[in-house]
C-alpha atoms as a PDB file:
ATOM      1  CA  UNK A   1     185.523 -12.162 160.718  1.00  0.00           C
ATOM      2  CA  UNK A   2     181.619 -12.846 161.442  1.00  0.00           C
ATOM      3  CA  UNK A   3     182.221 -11.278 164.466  1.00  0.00           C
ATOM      4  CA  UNK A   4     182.348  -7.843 162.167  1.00  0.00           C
ATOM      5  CA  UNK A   5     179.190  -8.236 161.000  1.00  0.00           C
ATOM      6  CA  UNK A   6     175.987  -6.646 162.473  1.00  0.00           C
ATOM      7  CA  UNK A   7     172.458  -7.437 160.545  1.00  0.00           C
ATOM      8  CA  UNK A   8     169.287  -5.670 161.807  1.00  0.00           C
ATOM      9  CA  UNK A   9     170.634  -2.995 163.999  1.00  0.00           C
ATOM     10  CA  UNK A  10     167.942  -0.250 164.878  1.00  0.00           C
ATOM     11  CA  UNK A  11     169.770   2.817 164.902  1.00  0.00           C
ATOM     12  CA  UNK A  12     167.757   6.311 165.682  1.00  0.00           C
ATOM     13  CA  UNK A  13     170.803   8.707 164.075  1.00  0.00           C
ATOM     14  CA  UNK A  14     174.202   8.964 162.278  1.00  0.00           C
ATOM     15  CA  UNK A  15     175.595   9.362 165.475  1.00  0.00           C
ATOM     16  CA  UNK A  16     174.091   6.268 167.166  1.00  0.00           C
ATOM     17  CA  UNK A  17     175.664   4.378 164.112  1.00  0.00           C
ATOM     18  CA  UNK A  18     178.930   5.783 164.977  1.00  0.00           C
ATOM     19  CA  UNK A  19     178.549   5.180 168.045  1.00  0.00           C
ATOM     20  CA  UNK A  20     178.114   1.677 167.497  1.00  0.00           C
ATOM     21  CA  UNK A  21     180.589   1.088 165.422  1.00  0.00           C
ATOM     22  CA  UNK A  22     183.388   2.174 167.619  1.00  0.00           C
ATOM     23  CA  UNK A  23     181.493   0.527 170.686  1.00  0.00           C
ATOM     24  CA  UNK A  24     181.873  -2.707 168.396  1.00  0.00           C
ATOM     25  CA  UNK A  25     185.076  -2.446 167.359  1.00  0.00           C
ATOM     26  CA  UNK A  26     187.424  -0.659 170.586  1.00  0.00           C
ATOM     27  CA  UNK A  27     187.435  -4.397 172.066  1.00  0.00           C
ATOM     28  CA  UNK A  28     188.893  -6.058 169.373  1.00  0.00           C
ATOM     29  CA  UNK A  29     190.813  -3.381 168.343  1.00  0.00           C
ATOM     30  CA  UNK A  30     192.227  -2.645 172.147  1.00  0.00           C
ATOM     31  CA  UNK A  31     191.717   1.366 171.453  1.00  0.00           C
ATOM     32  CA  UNK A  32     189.578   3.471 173.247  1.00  0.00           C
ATOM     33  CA  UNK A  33     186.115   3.180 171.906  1.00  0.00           C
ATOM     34  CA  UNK A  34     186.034   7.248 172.393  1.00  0.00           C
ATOM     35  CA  UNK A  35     189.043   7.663 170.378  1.00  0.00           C
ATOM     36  CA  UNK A  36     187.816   5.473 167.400  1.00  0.00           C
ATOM     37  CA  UNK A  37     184.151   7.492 168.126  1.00  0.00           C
ATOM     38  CA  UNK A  38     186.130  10.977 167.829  1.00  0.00           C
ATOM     39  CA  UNK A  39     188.033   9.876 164.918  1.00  0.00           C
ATOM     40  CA  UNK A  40     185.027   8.908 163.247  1.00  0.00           C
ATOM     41  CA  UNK A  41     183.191  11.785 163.947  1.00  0.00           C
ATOM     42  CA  UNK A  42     186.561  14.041 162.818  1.00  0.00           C
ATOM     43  CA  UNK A  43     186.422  12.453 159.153  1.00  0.00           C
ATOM     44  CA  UNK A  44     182.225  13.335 159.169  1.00  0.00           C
ATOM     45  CA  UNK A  45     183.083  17.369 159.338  1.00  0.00           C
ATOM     46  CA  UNK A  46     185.396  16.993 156.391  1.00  0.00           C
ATOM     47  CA  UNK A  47     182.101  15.506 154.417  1.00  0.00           C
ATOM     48  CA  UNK A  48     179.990  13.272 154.605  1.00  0.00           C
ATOM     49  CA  UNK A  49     181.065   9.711 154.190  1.00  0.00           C
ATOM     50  CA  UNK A  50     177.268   8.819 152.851  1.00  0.00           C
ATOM     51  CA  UNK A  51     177.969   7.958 148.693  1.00  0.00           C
ATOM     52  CA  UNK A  52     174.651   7.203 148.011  1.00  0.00           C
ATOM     53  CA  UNK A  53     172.176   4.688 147.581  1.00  0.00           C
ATOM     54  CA  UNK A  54     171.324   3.854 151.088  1.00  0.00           C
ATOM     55  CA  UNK A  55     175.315   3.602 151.543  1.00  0.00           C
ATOM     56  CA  UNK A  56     177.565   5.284 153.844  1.00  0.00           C
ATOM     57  CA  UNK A  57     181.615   3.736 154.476  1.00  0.00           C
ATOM     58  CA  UNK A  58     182.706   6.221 157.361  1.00  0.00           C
ATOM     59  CA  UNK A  59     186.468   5.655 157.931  1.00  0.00           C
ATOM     60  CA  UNK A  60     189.333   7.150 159.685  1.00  0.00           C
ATOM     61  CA  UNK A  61     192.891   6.363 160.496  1.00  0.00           C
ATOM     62  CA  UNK A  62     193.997   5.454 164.164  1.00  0.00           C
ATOM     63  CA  UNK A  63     197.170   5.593 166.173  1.00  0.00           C
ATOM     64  CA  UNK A  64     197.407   2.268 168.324  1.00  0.00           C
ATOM     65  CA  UNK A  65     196.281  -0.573 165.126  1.00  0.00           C
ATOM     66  CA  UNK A  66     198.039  -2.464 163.075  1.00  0.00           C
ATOM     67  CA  UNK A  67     195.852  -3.172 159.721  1.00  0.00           C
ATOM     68  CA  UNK A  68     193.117  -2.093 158.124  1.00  0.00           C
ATOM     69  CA  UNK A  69     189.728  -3.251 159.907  1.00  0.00           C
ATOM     70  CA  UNK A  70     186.365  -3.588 158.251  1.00  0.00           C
ATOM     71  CA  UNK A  71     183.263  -3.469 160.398  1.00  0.00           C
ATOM     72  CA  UNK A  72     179.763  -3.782 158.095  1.00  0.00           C
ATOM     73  CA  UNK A  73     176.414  -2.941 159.575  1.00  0.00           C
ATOM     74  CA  UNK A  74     172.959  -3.161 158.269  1.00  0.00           C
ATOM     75  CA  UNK A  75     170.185  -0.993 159.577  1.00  0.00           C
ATOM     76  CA  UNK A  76     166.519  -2.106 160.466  1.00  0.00           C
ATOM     77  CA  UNK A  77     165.792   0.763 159.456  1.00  0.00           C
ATOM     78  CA  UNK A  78     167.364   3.713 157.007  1.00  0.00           C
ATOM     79  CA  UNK A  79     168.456   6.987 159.157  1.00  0.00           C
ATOM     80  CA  UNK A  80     169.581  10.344 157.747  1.00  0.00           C
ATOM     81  CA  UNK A  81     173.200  10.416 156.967  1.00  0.00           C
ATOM     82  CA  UNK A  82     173.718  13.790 155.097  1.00  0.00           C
ATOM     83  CA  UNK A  83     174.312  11.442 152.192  1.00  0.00           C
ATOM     84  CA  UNK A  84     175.555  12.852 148.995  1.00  0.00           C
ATOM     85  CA  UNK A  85     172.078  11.943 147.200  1.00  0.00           C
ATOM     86  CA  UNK A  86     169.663  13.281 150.397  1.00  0.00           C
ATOM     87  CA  UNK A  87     168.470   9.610 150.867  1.00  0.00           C
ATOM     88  CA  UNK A  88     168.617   7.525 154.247  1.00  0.00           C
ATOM     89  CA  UNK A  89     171.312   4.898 154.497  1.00  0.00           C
ATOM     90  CA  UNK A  90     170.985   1.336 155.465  1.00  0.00           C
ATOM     91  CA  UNK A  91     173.930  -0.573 154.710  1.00  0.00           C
ATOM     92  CA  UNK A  92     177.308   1.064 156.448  1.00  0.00           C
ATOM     93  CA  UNK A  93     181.163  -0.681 155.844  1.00  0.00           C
ATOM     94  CA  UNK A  94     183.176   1.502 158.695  1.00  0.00           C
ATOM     95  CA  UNK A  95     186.948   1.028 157.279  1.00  0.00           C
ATOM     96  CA  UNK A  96     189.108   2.135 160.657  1.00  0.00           C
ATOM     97  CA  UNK A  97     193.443   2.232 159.455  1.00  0.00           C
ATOM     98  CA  UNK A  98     196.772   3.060 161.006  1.00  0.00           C
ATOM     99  CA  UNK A  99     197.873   6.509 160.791  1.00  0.00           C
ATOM    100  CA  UNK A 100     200.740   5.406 158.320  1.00  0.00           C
ATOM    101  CA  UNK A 101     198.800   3.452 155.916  1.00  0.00           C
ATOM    102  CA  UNK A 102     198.469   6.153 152.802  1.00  0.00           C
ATOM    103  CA  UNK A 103     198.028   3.567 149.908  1.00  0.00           C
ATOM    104  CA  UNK A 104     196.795   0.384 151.513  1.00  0.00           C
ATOM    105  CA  UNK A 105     194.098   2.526 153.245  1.00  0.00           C
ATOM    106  CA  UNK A 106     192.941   4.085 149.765  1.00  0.00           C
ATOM    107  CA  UNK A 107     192.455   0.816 148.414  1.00  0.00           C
ATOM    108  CA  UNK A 108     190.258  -0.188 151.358  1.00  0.00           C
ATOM    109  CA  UNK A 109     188.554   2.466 150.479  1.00  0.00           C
ATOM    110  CA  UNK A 110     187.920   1.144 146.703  1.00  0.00           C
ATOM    111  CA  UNK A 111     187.515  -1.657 147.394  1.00  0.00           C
ATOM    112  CA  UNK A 112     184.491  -1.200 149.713  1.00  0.00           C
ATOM    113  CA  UNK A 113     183.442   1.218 146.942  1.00  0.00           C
ATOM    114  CA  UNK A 114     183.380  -1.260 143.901  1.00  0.00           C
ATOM    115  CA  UNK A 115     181.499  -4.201 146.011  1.00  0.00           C
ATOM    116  CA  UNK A 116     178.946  -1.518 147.125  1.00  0.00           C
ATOM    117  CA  UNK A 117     178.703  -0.840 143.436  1.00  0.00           C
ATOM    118  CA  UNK A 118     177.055  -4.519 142.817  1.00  0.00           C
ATOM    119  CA  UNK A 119     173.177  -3.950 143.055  1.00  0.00           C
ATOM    120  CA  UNK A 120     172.620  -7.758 142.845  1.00  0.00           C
ATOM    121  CA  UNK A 121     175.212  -7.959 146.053  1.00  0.00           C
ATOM    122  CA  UNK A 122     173.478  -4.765 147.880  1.00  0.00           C
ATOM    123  CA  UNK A 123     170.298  -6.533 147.705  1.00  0.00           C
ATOM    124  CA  UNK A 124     170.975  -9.967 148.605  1.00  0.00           C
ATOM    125  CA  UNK A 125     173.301  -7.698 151.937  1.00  0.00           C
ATOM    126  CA  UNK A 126     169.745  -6.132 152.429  1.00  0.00           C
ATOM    127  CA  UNK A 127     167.671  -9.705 152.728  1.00  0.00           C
ATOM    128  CA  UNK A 128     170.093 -11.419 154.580  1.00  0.00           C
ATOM    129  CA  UNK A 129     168.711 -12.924 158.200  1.00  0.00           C
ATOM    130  CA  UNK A 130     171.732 -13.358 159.755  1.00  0.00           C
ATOM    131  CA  UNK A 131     175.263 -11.562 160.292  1.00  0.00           C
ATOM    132  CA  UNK A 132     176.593 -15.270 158.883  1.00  0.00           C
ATOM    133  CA  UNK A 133     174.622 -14.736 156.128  1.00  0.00           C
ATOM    134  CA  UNK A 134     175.457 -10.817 155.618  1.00  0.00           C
ATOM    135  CA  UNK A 135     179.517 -12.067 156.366  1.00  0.00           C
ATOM    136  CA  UNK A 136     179.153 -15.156 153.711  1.00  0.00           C
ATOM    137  CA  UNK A 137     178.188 -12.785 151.225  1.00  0.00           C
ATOM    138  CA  UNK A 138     180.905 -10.313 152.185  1.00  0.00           C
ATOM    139  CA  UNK A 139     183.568 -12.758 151.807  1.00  0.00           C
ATOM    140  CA  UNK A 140     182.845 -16.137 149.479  1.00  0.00           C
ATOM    141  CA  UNK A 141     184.543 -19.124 150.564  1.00  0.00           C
ATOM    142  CA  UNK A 142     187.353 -19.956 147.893  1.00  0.00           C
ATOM    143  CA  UNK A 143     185.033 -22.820 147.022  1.00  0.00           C
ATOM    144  CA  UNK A 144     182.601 -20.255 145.018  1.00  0.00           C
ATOM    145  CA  UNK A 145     185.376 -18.320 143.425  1.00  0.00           C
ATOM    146  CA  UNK A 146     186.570 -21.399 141.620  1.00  0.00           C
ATOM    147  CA  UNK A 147     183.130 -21.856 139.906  1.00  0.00           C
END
């Protein structure tokens, strides 16, 4: 959903991002944009959710939802993250799941993981204008998988 995509946001802190992200996504969701804030914040304390890279995929699982929901941000501007490698993130995927989903939310998670693994995909993310551009990328059309 385009709607899920947010290119060129100036964030000041981790927080702020956070912030954001559940601001962005209570509507949609119809949960408490403090709950999904709290959760996020929750999973933070248990380690940082910054792999590396200028990456961070903060997560958590919800009471109240009924799939796994993607959210991806890019930042104007990199902000400290307590990443695993001590550098500033740009590019966040926040992965929010039902409290019951053990397996499909661990694939989510991999998922997210192996296309943030694709440098030529990271950097094309990083130049992109537009969150249609940033969501096209994100999700081909079925047209360019059949090339």
């Amino acid at each position: 959903m385009p709607e899920r995509v947010l290119v060129g946001f100036d964030a000041k802190s981790k927080r702020q991002v956070l912030q954001t992200l559940a601001e962005e996504l209570a509507g949609s969701l119809g949960v408490e944009q403090d709950e999904i804030l709290r959760a996020l914040l929750e999973r933070e304390k248990l380690g940082t959710t910054g792999i590396g890279d200028g990456l961070a995929i903060p997560h958590a699982k919800l009471d109240g939802i009924d799939e796994v929901t993607g959210f991806f941000m890019r930042l104007s501007s990199p902000v400290d993250f307590d990443a695993l490698d001590d550098q500033p993130v740009d590019m966040v995927f926040c992965l929010l799941a039902p409290c019951e989903s053990g397996a499909e939310h661990l694939k989510a998670l991999a998922r997210v993981a192996r296309v943030f693994r694709d440098e030529d995909l990271c950097a094309k993310l990083r130049h992109a204008t537009s969150n249609s551009s940033a969501y096209a990328l994100l999700v081909p059309s079925p047209a360019s998988n059949a090339a």
